[in-house]
Structure formats: C-alpha cells, structure tokens
C-alpha atoms as a PDB file:
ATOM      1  CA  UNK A   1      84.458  53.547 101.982  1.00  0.00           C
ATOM      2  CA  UNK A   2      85.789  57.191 102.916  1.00  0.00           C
ATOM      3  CA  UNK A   3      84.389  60.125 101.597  1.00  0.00           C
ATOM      4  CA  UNK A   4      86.107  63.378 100.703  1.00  0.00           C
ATOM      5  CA  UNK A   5      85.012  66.838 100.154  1.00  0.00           C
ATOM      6  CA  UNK A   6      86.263  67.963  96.392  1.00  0.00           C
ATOM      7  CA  UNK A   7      86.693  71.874  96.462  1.00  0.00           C
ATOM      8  CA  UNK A   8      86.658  73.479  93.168  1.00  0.00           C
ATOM      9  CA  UNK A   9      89.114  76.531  93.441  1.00  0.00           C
ATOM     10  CA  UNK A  10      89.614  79.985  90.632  1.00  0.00           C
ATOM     11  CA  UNK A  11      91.543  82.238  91.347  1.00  0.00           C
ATOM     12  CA  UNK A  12      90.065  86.146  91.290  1.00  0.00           C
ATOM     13  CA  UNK A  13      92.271  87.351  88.248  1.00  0.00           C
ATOM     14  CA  UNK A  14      91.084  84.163  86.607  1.00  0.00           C
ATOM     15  CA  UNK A  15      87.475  84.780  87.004  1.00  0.00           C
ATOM     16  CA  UNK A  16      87.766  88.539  86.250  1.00  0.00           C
ATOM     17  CA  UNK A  17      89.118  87.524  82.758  1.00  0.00           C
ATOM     18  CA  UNK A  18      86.820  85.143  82.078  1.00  0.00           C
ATOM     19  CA  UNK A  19      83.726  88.092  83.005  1.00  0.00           C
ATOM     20  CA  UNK A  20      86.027  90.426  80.567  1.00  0.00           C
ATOM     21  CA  UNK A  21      85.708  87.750  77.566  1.00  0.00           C
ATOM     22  CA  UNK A  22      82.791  88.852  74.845  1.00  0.00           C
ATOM     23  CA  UNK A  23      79.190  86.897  75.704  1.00  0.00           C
ATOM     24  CA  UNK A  24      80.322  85.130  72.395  1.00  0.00           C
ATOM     25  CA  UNK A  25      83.476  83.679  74.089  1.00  0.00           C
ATOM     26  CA  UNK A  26      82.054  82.698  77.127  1.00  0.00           C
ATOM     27  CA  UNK A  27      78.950  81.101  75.596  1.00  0.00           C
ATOM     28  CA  UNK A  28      82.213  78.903  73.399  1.00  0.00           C
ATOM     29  CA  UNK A  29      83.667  78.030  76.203  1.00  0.00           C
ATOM     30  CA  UNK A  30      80.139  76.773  78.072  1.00  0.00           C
ATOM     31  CA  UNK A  31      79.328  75.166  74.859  1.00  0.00           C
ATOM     32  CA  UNK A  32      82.621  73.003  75.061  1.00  0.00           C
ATOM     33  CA  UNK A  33      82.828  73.005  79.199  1.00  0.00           C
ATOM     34  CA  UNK A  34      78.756  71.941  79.908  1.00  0.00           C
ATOM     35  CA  UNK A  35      78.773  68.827  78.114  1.00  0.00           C
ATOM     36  CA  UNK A  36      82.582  67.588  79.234  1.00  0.00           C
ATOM     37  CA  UNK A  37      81.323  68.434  82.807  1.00  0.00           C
ATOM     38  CA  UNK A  38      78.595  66.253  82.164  1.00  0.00           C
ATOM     39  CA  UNK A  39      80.305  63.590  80.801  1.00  0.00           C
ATOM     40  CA  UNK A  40      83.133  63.548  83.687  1.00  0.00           C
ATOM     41  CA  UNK A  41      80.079  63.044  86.234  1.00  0.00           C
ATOM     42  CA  UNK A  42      78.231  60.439  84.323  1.00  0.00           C
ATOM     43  CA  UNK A  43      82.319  58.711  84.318  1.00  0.00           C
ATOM     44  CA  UNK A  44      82.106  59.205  88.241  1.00  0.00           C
ATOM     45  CA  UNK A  45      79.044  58.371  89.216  1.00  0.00           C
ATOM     46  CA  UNK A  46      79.635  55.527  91.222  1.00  0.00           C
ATOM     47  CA  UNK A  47      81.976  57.446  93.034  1.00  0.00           C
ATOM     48  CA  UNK A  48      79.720  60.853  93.429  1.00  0.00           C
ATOM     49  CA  UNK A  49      77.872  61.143  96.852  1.00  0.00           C
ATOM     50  CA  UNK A  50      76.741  64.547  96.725  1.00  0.00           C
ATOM     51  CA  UNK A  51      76.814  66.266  93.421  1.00  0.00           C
ATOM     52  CA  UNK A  52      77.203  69.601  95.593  1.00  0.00           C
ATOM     53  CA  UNK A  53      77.070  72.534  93.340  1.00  0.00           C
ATOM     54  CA  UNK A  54      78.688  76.047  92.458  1.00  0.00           C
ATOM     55  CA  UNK A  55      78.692  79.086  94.889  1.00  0.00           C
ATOM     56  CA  UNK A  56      79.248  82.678  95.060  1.00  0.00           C
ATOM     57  CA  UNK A  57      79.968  85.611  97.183  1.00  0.00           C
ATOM     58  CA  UNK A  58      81.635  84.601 100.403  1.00  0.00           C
ATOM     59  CA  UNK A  59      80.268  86.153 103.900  1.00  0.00           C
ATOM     60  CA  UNK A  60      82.385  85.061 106.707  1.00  0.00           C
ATOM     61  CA  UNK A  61      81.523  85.126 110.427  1.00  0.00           C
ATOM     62  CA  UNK A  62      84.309  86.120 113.354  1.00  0.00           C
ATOM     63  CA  UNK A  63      83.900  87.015 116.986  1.00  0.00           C
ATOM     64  CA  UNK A  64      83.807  90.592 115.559  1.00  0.00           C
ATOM     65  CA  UNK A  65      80.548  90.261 113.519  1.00  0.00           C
ATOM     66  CA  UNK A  66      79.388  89.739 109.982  1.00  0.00           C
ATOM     67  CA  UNK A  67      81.674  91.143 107.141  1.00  0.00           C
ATOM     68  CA  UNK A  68      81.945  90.526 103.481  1.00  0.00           C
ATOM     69  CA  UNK A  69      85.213  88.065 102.662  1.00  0.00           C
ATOM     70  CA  UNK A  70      87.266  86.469  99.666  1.00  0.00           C
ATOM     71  CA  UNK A  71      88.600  83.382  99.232  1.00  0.00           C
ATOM     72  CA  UNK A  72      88.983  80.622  95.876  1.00  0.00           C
ATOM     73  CA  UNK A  73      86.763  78.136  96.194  1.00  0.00           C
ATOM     74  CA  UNK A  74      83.912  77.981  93.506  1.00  0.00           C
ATOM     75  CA  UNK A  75      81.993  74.952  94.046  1.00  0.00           C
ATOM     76  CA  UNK A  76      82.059  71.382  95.725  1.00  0.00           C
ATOM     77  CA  UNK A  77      81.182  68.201  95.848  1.00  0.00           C
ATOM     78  CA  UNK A  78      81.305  64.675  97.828  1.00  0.00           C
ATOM     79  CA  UNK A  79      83.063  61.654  96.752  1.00  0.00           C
ATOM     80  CA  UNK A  80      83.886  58.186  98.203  1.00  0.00           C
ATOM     81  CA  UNK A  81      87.023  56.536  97.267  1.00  0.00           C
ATOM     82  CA  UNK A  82      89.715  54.327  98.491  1.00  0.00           C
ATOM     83  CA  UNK A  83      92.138  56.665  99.103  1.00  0.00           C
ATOM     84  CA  UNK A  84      92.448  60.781  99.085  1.00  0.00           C
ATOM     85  CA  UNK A  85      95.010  59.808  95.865  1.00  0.00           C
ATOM     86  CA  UNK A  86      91.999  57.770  94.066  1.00  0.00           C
ATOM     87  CA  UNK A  87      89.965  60.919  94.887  1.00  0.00           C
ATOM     88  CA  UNK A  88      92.209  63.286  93.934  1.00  0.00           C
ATOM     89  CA  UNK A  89      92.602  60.893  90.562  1.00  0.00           C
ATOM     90  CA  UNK A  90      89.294  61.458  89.660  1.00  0.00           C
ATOM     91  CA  UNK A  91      89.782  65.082  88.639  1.00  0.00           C
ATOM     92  CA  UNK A  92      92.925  64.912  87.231  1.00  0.00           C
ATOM     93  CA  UNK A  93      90.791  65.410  83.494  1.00  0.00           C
ATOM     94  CA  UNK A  94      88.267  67.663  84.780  1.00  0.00           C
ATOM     95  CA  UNK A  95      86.897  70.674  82.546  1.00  0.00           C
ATOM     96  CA  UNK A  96      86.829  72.965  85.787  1.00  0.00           C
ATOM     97  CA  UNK A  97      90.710  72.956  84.844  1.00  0.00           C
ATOM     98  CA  UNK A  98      90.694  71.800  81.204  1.00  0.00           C
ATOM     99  CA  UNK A  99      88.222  74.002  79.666  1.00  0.00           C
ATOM    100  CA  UNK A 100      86.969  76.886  82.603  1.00  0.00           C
ATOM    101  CA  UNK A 101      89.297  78.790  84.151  1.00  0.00           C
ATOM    102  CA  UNK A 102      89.321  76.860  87.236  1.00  0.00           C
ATOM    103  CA  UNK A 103      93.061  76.612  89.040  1.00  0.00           C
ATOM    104  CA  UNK A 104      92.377  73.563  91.130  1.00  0.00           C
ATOM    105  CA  UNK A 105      90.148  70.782  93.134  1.00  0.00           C
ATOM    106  CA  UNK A 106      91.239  70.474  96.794  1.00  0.00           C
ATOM    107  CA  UNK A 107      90.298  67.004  98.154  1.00  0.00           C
ATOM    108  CA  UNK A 108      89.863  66.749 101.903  1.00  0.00           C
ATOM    109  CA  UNK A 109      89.060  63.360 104.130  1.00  0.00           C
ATOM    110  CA  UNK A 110      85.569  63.735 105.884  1.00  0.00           C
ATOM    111  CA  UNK A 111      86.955  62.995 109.486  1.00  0.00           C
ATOM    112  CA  UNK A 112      83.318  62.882 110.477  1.00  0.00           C
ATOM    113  CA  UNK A 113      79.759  62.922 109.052  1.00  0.00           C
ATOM    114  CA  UNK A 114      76.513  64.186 111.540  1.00  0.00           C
ATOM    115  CA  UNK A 115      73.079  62.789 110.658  1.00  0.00           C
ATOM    116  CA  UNK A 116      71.234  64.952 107.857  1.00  0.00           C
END
C-alpha cells in the first residue's frame, strides 16, 4: 500500500499568539488538544507507519554554508493509504487544526523508501 509523509504546518503569527496566551490558556487548550490527539491516532492506527513527532527551530544547509531558516512545518508523520485523498481524509478532523493553532497537514506520496 503507498505511504505518504503527513506534514503538520502553523503559521509564525499563529504560533506567536498562541506563546502570547496566559499559561492558564494554553494549559486549556492542551487539556482539550492532548487527549483528541490521542484519540485521532488510536482512530488511525492501522493506517500510522511512523508516528513521527513535533520539531522546532529550522537550520537549513546551501552551497553557501550553515544559516538559521524559517519555514511552517511543525511536525510529521507516516501513513499508508490507498490514495493521497484517503490520506489526506484522515486529517480532515484533526486537533492540530481543530483545537491548536495548526493551519494545515500537507500529504506527500513517498516516491521511494531506502533501507533503515
């Protein structure tokens, strides 16, 4: 079955306002986003090959060195589905967009996979 690579995406304004809400609001919002997040993976299970996982800071390498760099993605993951529509179904509910200030999951085919 293919397998695509889910890409959690936030904007920078989006993020920055969540970091400006009190420790009260953003612990309300974890309290109501955790345990959805949770649920939507238990949901897709069978379809989850790699749970992936959350990241930060971007570095970004070019012919011209090492420099510090932006960009929206948040997180990822791996999932196998039929189609890249059945994968991008999957998140159509999820709390990275529901409850977090998430703006999107991109969804791209795995063309190829290399030996771990």
């Amino acid at each position: 079955m293919p397998k695509f690579l889910a890409v959690y995406t936030m904007k920078a304004e989006d993020l920055a306002r969540f970091r400006h809400l009190s420790k009260a609001e953003q612990d309300a919002i974890d309290a109501e986003g955790i345990p959805k997040w949770i649920a939507w993976e238990e949901r897709n299970a069978g379809a989850i090959v790699h749970r992936g996982g959350m990241v930060g800071r971007t570095t970004r390498v070019t012919p011209s060195g090492i420099a510090p760099a932006t960009n929206a993605i948040c997180g990822y993951l791996v999932v196998e589905a039929e189609s890249a529509e059945a994968a991008a179904g999957l998140f159509l509910d999820h709390p990275h967009m529901t409850v977090f200030p998430g703006d999107g999951v991109d969804i791209m085919p795995l063309v190829t996979e290399l030996p771990a």
